[in-house]
C-alpha atoms as a PDB file:
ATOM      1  CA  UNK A   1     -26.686 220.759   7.252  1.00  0.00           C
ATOM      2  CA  UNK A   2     -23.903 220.579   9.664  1.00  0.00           C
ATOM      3  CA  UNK A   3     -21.572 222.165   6.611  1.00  0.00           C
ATOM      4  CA  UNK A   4     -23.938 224.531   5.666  1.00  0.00           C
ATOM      5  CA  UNK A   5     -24.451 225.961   9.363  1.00  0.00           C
ATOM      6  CA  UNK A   6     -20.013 226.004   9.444  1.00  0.00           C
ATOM      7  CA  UNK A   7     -20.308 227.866   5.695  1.00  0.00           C
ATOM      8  CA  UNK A   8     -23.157 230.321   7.381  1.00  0.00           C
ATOM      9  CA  UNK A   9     -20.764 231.050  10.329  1.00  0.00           C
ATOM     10  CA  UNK A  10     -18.050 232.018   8.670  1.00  0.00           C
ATOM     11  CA  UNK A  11     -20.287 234.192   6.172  1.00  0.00           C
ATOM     12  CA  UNK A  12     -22.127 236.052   9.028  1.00  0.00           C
ATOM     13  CA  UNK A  13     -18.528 236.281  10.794  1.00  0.00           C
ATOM     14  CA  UNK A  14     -19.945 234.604  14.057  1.00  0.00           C
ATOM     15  CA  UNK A  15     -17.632 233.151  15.580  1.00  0.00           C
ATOM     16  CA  UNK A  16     -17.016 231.047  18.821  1.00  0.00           C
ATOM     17  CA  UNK A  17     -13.776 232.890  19.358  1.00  0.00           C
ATOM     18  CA  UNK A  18     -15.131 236.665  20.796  1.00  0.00           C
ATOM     19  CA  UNK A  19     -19.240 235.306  21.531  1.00  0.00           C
ATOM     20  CA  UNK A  20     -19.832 233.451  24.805  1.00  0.00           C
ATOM     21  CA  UNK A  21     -23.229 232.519  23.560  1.00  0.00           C
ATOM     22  CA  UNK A  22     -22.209 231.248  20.231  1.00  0.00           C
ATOM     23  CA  UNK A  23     -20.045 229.272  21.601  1.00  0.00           C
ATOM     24  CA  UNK A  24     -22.714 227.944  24.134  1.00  0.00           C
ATOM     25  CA  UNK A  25     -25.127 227.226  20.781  1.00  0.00           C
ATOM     26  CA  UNK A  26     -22.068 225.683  19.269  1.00  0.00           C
ATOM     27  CA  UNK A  27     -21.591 223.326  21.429  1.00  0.00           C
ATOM     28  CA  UNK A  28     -25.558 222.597  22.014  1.00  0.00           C
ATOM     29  CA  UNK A  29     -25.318 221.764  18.038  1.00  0.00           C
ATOM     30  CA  UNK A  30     -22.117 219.309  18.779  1.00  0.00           C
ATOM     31  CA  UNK A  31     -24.390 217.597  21.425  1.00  0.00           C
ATOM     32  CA  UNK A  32     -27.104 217.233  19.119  1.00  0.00           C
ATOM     33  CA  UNK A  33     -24.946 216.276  15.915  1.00  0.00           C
ATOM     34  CA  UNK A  34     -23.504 213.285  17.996  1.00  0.00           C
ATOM     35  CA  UNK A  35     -26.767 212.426  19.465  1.00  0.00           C
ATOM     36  CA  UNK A  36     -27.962 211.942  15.957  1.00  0.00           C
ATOM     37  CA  UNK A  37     -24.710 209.655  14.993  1.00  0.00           C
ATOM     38  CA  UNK A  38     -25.519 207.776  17.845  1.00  0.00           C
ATOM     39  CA  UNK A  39     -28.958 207.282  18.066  1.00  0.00           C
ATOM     40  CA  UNK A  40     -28.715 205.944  14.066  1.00  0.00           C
ATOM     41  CA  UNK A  41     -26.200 203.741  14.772  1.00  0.00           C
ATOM     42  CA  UNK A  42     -28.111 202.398  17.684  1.00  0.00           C
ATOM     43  CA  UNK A  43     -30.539 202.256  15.171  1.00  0.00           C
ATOM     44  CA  UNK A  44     -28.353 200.722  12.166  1.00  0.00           C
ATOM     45  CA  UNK A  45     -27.581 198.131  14.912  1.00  0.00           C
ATOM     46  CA  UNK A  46     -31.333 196.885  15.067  1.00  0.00           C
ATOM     47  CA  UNK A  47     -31.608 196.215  11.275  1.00  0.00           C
ATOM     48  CA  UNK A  48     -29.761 196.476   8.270  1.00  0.00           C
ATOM     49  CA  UNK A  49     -28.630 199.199   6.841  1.00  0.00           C
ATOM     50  CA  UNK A  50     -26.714 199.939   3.388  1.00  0.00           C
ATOM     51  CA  UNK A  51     -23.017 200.886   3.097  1.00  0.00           C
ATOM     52  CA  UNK A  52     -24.811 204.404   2.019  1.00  0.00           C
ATOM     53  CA  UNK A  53     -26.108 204.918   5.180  1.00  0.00           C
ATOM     54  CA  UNK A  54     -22.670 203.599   6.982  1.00  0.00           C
ATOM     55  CA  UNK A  55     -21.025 206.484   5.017  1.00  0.00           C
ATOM     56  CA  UNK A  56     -23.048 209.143   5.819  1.00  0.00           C
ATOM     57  CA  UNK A  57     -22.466 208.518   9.637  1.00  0.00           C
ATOM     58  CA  UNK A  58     -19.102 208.422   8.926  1.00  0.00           C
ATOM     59  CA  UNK A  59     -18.804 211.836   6.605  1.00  0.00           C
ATOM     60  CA  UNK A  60     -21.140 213.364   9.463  1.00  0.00           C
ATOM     61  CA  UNK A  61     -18.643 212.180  12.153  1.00  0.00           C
ATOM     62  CA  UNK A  62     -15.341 213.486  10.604  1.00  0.00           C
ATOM     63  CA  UNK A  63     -17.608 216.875  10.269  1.00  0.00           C
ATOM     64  CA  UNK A  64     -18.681 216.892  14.047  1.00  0.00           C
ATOM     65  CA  UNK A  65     -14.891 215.892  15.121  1.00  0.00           C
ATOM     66  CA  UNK A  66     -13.958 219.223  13.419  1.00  0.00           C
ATOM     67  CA  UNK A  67     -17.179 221.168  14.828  1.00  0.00           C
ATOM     68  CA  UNK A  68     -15.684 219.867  18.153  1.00  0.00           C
ATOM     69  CA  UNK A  69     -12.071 221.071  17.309  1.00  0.00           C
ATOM     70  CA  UNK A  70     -12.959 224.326  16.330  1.00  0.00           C
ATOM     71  CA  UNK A  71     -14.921 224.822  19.614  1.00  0.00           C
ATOM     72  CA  UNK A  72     -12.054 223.411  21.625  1.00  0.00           C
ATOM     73  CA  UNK A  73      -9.640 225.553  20.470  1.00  0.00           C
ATOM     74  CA  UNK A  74     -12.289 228.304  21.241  1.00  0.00           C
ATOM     75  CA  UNK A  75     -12.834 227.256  24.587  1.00  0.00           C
ATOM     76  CA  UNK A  76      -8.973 227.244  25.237  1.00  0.00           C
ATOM     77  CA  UNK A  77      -8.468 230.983  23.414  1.00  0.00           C
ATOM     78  CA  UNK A  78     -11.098 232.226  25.915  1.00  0.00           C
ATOM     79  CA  UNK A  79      -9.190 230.333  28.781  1.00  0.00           C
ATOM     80  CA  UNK A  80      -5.851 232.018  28.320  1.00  0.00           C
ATOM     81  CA  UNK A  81      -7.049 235.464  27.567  1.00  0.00           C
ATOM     82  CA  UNK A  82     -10.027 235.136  30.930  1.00  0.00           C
ATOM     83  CA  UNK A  83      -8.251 232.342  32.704  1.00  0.00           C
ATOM     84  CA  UNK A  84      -9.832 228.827  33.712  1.00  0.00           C
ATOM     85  CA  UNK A  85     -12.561 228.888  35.922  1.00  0.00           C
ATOM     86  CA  UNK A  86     -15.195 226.165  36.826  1.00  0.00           C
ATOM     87  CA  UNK A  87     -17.416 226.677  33.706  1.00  0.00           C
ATOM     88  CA  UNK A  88     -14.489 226.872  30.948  1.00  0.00           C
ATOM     89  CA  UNK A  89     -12.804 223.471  32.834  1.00  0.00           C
ATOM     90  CA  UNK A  90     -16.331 221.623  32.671  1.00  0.00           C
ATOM     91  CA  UNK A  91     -17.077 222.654  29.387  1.00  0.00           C
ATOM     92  CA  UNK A  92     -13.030 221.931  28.044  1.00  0.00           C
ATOM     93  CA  UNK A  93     -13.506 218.366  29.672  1.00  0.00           C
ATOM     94  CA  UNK A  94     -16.791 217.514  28.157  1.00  0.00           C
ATOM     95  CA  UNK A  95     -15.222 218.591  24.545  1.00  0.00           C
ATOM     96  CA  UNK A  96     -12.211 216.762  24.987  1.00  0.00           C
ATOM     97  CA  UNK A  97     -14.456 213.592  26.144  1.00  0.00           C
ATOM     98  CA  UNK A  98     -16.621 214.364  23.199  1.00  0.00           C
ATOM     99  CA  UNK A  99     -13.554 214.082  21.455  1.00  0.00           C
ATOM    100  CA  UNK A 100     -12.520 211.276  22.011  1.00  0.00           C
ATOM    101  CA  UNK A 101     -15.124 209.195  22.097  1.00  0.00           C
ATOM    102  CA  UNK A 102     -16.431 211.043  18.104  1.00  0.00           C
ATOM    103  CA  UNK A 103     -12.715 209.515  17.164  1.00  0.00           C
ATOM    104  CA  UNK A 104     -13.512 205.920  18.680  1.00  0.00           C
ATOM    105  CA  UNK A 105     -16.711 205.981  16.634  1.00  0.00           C
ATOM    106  CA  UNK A 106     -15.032 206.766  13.762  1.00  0.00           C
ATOM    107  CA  UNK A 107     -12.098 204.430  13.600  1.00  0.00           C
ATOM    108  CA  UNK A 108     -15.316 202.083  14.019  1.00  0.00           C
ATOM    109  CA  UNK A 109     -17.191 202.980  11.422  1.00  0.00           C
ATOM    110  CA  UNK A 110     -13.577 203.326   9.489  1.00  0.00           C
ATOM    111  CA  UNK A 111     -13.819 199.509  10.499  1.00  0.00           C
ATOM    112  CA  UNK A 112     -16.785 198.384   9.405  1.00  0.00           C
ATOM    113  CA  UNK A 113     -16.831 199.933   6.098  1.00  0.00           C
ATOM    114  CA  UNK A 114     -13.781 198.251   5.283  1.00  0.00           C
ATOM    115  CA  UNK A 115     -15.710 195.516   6.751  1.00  0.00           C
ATOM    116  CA  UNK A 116     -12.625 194.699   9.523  1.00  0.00           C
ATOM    117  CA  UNK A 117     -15.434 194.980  11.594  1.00  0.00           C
ATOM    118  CA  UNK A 118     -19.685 194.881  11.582  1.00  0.00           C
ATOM    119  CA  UNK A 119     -21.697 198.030  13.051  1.00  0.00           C
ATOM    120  CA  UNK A 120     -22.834 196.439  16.443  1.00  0.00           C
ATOM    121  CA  UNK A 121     -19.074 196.868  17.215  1.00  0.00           C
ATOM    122  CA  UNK A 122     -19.814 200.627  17.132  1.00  0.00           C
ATOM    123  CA  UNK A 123     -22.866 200.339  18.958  1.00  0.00           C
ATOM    124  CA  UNK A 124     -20.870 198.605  21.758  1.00  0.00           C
ATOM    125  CA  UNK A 125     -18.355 201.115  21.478  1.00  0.00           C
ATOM    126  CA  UNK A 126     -20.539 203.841  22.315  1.00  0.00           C
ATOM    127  CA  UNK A 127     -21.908 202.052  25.375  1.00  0.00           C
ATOM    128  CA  UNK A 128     -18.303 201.382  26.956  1.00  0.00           C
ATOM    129  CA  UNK A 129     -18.247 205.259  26.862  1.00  0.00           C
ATOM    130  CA  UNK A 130     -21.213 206.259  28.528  1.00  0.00           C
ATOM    131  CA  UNK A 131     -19.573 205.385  32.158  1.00  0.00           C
ATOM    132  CA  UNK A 132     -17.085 208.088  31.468  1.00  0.00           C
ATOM    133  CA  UNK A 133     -19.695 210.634  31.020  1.00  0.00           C
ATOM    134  CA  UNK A 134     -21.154 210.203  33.834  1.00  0.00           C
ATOM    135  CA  UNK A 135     -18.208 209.884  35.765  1.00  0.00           C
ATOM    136  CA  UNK A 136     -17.085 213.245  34.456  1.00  0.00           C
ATOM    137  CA  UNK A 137     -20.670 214.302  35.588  1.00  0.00           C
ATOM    138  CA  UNK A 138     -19.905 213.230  38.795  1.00  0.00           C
ATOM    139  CA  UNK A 139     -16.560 215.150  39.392  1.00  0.00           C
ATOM    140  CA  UNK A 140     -18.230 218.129  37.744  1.00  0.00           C
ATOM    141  CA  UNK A 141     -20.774 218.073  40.508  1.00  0.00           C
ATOM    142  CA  UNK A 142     -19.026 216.587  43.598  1.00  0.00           C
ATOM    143  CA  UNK A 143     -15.227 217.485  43.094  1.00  0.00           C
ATOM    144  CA  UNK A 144     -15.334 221.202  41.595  1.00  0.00           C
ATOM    145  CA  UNK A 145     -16.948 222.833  44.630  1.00  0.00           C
ATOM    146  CA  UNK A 146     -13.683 222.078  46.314  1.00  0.00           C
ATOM    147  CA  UNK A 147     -11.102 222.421  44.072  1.00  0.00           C
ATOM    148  CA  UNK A 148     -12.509 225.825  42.783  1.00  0.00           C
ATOM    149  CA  UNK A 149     -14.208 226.753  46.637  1.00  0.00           C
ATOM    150  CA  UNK A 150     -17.615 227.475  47.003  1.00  0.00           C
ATOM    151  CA  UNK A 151     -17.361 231.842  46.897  1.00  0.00           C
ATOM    152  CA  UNK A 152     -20.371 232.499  44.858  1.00  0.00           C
ATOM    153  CA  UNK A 153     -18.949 235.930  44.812  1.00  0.00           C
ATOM    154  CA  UNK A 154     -16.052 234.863  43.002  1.00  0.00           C
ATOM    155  CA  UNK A 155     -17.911 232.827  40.323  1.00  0.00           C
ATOM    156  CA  UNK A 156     -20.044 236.398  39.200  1.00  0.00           C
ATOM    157  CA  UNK A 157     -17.445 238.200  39.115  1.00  0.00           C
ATOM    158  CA  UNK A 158     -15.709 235.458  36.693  1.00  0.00           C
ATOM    159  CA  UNK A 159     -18.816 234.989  34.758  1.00  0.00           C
ATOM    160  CA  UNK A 160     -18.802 237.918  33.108  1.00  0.00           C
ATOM    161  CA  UNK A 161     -15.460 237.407  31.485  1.00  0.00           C
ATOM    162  CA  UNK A 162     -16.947 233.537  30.944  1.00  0.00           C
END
């Protein structure tokens, strides 16, 4: 599906680029694609699953890591024409944690379906990664007020170049 919906938006000539809310639905379907890797293998940990299965997280993986690098590369075209402001840094710092953590769980899976490794590995993986969410939730919430002020002013008048 996640293919098809990459096929659609080219055909439809969406893209992320030039529409603030495409890119917002974008990255909504990035969130959701890597909920769905990780809730299987959370799942796959809990009983045993075939090397079928294994692959298709995989395959759907290497898909979402190039989901996420087409909307990072969107997120940073918008940022040099508009400049950064809070929004564009949260959102570039989520992807780039998204990232990074999609390429841990692939090397994993890599792993375990060249069985250097077995799937709880991933599962653990993913757990080791959820403090650094919420620690980027944190400075999101706590440290941004200060380092981009608190002029509500300022932030309309951004948004609408957002």
């Amino acid at each position: 599906m996640l293919v098809i919906y990459l096929l659609a938006m080219v055909y439809s000539g969406k893209d992320p680029y030039n529409d603030r809310e495409f890119l917002m639905i974008f990255n909504a379907l990035l969130i959701g694609v890597m909920a769905i890797i990780f809730f299987s293998v959370a799942e796959t940990t809990k009983t045993a699953k075939s090397k079928a299965e294994i692959w298709i997280l995989f395959l759907l993986s290497l898909v979402t890591i190039i989901v996420n690098g087409i909307a990072l590369s969107a997120i940073l075209f918008r940022s040099s024409e508009g400049g950064f402001t809070p929004n564009r840094v949260a959102i570039l710092g989520g992807n780039v944690l998204i990232l990074i953590n999609l390429l841990l769980v692939t090397v994993q899976l890599f792993k375990v379906l060249s069985k250097k490794s077995d799937i709880t590995a991933v599962g653990k993986g993913i757990a080791f990664y959820l403090p650094i969410y919420v620690l980027w939730t944190i400075i999101v919430t706590f440290v941004f007020p200060f380092l981009f002020g608190f002029n509500r002013k300022q932030d309309k008048k951004q948004r609408r170049f957002c």
